[in-house]
Structure formats: structure tokens, C-alpha cells
N, C-alpha and C. Protein backbone atom coordinates (compact mmCIF):
# COMPACT_ATOMS: atom_id res chain seq x y z
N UNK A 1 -50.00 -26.68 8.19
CA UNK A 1 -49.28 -25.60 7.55
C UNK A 1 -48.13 -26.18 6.75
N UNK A 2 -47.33 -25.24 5.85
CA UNK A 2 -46.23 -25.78 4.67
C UNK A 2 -46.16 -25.52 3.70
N UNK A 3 -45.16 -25.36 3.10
CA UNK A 3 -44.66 -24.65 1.68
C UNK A 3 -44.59 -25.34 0.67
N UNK A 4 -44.89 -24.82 -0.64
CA UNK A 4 -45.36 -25.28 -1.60
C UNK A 4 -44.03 -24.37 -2.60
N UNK A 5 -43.19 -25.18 -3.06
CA UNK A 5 -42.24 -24.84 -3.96
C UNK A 5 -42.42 -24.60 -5.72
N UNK A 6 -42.61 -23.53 -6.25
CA UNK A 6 -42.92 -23.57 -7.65
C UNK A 6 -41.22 -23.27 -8.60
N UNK A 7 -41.57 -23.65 -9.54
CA UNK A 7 -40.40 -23.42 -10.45
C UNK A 7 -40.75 -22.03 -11.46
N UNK A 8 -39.53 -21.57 -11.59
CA UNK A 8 -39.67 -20.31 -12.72
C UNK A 8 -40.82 -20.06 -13.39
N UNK A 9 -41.31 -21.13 -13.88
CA UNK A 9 -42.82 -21.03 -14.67
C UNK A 9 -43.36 -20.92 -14.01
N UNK A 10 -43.82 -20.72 -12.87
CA UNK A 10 -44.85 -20.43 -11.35
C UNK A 10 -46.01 -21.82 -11.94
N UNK A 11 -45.26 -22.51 -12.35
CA UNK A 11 -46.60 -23.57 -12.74
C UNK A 11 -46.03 -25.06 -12.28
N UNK A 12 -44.68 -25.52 -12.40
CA UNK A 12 -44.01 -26.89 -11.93
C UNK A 12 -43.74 -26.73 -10.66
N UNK A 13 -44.52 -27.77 -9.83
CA UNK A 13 -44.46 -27.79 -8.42
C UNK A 13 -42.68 -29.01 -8.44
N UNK A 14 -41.88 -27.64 -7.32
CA UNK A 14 -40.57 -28.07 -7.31
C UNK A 14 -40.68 -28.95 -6.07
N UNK A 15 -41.50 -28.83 -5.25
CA UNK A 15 -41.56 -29.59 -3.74
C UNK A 15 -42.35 -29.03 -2.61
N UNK A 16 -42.96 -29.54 -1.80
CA UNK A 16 -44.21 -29.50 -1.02
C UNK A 16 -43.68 -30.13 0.32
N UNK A 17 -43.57 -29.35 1.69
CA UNK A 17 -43.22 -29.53 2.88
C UNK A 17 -44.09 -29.44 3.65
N UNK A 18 -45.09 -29.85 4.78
CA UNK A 18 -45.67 -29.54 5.49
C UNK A 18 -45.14 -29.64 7.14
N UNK A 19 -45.21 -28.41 7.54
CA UNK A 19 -44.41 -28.47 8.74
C UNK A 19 -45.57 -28.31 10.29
N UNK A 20 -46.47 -28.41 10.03
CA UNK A 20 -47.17 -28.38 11.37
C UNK A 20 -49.00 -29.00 10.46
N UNK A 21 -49.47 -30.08 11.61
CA UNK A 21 -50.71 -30.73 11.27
C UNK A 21 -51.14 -31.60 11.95
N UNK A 22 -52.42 -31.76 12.23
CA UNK A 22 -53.00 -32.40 13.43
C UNK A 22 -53.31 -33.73 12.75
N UNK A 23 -52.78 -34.25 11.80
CA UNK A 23 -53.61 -35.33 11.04
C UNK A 23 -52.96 -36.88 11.95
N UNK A 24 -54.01 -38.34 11.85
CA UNK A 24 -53.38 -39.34 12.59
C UNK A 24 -52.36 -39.66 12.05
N UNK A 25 -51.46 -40.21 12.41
CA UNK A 25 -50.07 -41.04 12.12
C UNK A 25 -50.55 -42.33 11.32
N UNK A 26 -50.13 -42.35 10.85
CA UNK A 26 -50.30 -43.61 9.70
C UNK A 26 -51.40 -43.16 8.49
N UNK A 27 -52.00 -42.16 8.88
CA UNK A 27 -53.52 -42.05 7.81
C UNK A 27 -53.01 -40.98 7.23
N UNK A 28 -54.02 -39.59 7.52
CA UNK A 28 -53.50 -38.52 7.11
C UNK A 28 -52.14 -37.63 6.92
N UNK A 29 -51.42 -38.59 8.57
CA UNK A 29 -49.97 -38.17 8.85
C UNK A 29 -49.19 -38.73 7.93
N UNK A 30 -49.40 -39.49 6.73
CA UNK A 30 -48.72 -39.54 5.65
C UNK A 30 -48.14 -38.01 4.49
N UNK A 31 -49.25 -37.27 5.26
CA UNK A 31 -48.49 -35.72 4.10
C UNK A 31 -46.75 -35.73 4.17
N UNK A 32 -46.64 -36.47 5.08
CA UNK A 32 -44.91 -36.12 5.81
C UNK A 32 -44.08 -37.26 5.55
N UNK A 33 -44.60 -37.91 4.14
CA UNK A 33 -44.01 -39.40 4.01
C UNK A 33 -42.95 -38.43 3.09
N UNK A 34 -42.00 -38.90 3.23
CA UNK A 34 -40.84 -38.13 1.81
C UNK A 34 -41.23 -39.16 0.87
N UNK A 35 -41.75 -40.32 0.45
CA UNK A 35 -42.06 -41.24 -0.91
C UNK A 35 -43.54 -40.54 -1.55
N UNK A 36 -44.99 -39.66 -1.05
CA UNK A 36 -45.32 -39.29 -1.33
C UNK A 36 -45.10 -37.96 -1.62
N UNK A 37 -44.38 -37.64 -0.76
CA UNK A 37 -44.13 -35.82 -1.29
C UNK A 37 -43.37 -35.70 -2.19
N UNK A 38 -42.45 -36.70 -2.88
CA UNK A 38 -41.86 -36.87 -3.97
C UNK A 38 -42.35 -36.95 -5.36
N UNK A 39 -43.69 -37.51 -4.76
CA UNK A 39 -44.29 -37.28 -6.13
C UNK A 39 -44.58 -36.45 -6.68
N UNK A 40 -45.31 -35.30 -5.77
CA UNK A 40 -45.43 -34.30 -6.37
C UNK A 40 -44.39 -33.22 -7.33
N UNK A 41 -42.95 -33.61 -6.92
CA UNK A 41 -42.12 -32.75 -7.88
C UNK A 41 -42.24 -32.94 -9.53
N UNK A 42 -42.43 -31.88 -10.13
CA UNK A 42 -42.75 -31.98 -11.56
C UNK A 42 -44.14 -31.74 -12.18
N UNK A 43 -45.14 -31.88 -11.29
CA UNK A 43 -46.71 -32.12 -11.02
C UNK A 43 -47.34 -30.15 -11.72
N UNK A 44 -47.97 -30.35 -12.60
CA UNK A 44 -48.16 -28.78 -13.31
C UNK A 44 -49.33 -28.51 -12.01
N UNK A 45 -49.90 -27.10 -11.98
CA UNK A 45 -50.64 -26.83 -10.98
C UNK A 45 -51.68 -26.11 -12.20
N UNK A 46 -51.48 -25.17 -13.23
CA UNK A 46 -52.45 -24.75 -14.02
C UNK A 46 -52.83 -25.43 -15.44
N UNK A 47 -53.97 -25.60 -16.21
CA UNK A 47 -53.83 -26.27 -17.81
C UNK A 47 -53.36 -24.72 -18.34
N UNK A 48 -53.62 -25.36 -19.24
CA UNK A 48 -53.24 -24.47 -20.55
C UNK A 48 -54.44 -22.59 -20.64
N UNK A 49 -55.56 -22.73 -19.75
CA UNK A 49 -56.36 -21.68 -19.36
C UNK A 49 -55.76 -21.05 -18.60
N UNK A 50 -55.11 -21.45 -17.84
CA UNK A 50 -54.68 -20.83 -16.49
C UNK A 50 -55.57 -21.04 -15.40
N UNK A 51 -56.48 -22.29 -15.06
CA UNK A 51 -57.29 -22.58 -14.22
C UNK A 51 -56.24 -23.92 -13.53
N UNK A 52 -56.79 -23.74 -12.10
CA UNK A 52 -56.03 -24.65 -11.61
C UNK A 52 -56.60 -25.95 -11.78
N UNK A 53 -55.55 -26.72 -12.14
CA UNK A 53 -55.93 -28.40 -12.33
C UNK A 53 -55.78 -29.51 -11.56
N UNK A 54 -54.55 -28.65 -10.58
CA UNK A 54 -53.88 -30.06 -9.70
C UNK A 54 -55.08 -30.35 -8.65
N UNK A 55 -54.90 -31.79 -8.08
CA UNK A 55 -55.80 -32.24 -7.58
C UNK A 55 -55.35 -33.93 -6.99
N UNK A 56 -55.06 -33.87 -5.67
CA UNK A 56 -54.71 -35.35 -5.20
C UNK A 56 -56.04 -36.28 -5.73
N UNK A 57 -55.55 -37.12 -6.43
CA UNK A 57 -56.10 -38.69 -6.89
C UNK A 57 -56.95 -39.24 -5.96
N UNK A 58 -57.89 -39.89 -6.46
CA UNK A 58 -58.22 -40.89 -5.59
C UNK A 58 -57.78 -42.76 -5.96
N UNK A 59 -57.16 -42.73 -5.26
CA UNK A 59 -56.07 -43.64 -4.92
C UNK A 59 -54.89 -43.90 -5.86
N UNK A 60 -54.55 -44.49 -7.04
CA UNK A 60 -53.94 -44.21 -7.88
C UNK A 60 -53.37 -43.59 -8.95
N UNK A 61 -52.42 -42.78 -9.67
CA UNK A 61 -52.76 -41.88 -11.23
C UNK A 61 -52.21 -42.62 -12.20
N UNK A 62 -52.84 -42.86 -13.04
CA UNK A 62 -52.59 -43.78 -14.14
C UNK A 62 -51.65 -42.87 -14.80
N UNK A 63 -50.29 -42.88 -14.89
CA UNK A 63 -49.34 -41.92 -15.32
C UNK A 63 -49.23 -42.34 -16.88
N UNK A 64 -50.56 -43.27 -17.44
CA UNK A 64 -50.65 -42.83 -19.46
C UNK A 64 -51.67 -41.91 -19.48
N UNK A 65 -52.64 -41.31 -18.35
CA UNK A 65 -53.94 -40.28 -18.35
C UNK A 65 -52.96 -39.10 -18.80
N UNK A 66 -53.93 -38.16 -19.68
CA UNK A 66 -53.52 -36.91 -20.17
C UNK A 66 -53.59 -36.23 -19.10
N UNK A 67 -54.36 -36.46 -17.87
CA UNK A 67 -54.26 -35.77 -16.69
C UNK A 67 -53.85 -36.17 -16.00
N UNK A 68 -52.17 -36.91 -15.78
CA UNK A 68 -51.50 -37.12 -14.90
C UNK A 68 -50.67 -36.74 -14.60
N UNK A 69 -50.54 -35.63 -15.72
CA UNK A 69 -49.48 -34.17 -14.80
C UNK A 69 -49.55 -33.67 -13.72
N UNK A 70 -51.18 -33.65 -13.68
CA UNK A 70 -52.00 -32.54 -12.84
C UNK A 70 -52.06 -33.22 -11.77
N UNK A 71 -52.20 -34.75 -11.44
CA UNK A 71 -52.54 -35.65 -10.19
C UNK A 71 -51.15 -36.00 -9.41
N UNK A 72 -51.25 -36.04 -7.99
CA UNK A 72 -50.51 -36.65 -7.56
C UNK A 72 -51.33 -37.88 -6.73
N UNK A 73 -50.77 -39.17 -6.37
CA UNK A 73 -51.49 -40.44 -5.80
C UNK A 73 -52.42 -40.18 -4.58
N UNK A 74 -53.37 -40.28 -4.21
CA UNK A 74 -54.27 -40.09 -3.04
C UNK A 74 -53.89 -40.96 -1.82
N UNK A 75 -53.67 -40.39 -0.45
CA UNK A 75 -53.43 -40.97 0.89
C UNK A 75 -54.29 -42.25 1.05
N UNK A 76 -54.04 -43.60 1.34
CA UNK A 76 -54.68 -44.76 1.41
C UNK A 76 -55.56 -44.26 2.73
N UNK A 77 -56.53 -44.41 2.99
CA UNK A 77 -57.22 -44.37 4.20
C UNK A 77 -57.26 -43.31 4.53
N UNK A 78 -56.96 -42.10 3.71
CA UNK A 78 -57.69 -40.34 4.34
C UNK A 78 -58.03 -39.37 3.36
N UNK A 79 -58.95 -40.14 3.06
CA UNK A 79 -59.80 -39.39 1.77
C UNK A 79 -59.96 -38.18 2.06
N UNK A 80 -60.32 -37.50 3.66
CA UNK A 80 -60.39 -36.35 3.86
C UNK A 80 -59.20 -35.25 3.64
N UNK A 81 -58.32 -36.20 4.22
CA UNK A 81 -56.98 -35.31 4.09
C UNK A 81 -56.44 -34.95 2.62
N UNK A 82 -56.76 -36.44 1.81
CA UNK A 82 -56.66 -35.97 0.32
C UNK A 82 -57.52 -34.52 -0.31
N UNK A 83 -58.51 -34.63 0.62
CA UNK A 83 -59.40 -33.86 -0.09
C UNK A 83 -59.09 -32.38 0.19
N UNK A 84 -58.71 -32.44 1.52
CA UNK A 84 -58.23 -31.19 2.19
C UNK A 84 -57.07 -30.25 1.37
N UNK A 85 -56.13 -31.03 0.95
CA UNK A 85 -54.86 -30.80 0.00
C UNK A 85 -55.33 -30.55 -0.81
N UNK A 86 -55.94 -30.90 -1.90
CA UNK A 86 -56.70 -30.49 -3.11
C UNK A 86 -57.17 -29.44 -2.80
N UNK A 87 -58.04 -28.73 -2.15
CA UNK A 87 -58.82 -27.64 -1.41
C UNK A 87 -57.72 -26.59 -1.11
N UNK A 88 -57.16 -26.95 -0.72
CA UNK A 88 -55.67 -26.08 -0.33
C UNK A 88 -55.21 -25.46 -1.33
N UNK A 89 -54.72 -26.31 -2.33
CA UNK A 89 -53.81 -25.79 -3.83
C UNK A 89 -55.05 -25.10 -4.36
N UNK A 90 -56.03 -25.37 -4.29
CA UNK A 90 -56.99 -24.66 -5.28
C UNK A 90 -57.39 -23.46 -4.19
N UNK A 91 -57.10 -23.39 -3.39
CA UNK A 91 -57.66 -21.73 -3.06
C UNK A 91 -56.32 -20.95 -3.29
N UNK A 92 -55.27 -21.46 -2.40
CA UNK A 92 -54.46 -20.82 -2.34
C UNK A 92 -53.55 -20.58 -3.55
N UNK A 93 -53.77 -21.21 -4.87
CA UNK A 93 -52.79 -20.93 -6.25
C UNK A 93 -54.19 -20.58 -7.14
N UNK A 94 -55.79 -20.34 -6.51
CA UNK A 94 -56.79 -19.97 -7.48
C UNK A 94 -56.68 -18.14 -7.26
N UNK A 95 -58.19 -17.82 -7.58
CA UNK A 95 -58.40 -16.45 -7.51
C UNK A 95 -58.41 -15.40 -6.71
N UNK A 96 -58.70 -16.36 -5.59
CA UNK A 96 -58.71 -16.05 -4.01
C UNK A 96 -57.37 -16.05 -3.11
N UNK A 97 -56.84 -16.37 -3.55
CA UNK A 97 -55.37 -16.59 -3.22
C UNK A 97 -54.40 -15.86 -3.68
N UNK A 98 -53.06 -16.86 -4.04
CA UNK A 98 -52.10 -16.29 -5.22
C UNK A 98 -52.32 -16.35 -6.39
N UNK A 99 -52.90 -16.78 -7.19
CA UNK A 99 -53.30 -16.96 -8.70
C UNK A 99 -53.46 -15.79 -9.58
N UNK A 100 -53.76 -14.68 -8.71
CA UNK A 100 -53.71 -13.39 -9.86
C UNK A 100 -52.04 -12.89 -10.02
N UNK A 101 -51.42 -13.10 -8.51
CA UNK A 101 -50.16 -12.73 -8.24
C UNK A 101 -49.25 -13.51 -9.16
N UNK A 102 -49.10 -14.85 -8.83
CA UNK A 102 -48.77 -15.69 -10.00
C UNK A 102 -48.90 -15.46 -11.62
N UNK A 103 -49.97 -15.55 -11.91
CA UNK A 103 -51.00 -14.98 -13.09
C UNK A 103 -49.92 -13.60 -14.07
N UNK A 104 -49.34 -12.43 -12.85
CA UNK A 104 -48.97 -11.05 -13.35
C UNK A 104 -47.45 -11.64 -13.55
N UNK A 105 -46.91 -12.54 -12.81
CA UNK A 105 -45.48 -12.94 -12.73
C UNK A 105 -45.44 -13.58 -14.08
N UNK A 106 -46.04 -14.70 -14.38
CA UNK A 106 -46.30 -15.55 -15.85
C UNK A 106 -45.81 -14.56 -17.01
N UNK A 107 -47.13 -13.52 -16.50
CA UNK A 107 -47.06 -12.29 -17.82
C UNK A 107 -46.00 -11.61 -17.98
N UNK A 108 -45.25 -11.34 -16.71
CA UNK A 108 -44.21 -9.98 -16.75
C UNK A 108 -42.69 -11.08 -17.74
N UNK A 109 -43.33 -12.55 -17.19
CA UNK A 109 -41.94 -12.80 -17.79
C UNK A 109 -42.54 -13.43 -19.29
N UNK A 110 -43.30 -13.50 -19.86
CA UNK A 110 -43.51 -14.14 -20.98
C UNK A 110 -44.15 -14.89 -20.93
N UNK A 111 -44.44 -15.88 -20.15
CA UNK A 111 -45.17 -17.16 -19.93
C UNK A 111 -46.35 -17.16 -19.63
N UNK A 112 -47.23 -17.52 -20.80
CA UNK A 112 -48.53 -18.35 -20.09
C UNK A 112 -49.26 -18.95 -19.52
């Protein structure tokens, strides 16, 4: 479980906390590193459609990729857990989730 911080544009991820998770210590239990969760500040969550883009890396983000807004670095040794996080942002900021809610906020204030 954990909160996912957006900025005014409901699109710049301001910061990402996870406060309860069964993952091992050293592998997955990295969600709780403050040097990776740092990365994510600044990290866009929708393109320019309004489809969600973000998506943990697999292993590195080449920060000259046109899509390295959208990536944050992938957990060394828990591909699952990477994968899990990815899965996460995309339900919960897609259609099924908050994404329409988000989506009406964008609109009410101007933003695409």
C-alpha cells in the first residue's frame, strides 16, 4: 500500500511513499529506498493522449530516450515487483481507476 503524490497538472508525479508491503528486504523491499523513490519526482504519468505512459524500466532509463519522462529505473533483482508498480500506476491513474477523475480535473482547470 502508499501514496502517490501528483502536482497541479494531475500529471507530474511529486512523490511516491509506500507504507505497508510484503516484498524481501534487499529485492523488492527496495520500493522504500529514498534514492529510488526520488527518482520518480518529476516523472509525467500521461503522453500527450491522455493514456498512461509511466512504467518502471527494465533496469536502466537512458535519460536522452524521448521516453524518459515516463520511466523511472527498474528494482535490480525484482522484476516482479517492478512489474507490479507499473500495474499499479496503470490501473489505478487508467480507466478503471482515477483517470476519468483526474481526466475531469485536467479539464475543469484548462489542462490537457
Amino acid at each position: 500500500y502508499g501514496f502517490l503524490s501528483l502536482g497541479s497538472d494531475f500529471n507530474t508525479i511529486q512523490g511516491l511513499r509506500f507504507y505497508e508491503h510484503a516484498e524481501t528486504p534487499g529485492l523488492g523491499g527496495e520500493i522504500e529506498n529514498p534514492r529510488w523513490l526520488a527518482k520518480w519526482e518529476g516523472k509525467k504519468i500521461y503522453d500527450e493522449n491522455g493514456n498512461v505512459e509511466f512504467r518502471v524500466a527494465r533496469g536502466y532509463v537512458d535519460n536522452n530516450s524521448p521516453q524518459a519522462e515516463y520511466k523511472v529505473d527498474g528494482l535490480s533483482g525484482a522484476t516482479l515487483t517492478s512489474k507490479g508498480v507499473s500495474n499499479m500506476i496503470s490501473f489505478w491513474l487508467g480507466e478503471d481507476g482515477f483517470g476519468p477523475y483526474l481526466q475531469s480535473m485536467r479539464s475543469e482547470q484548462g489542462i490537457n
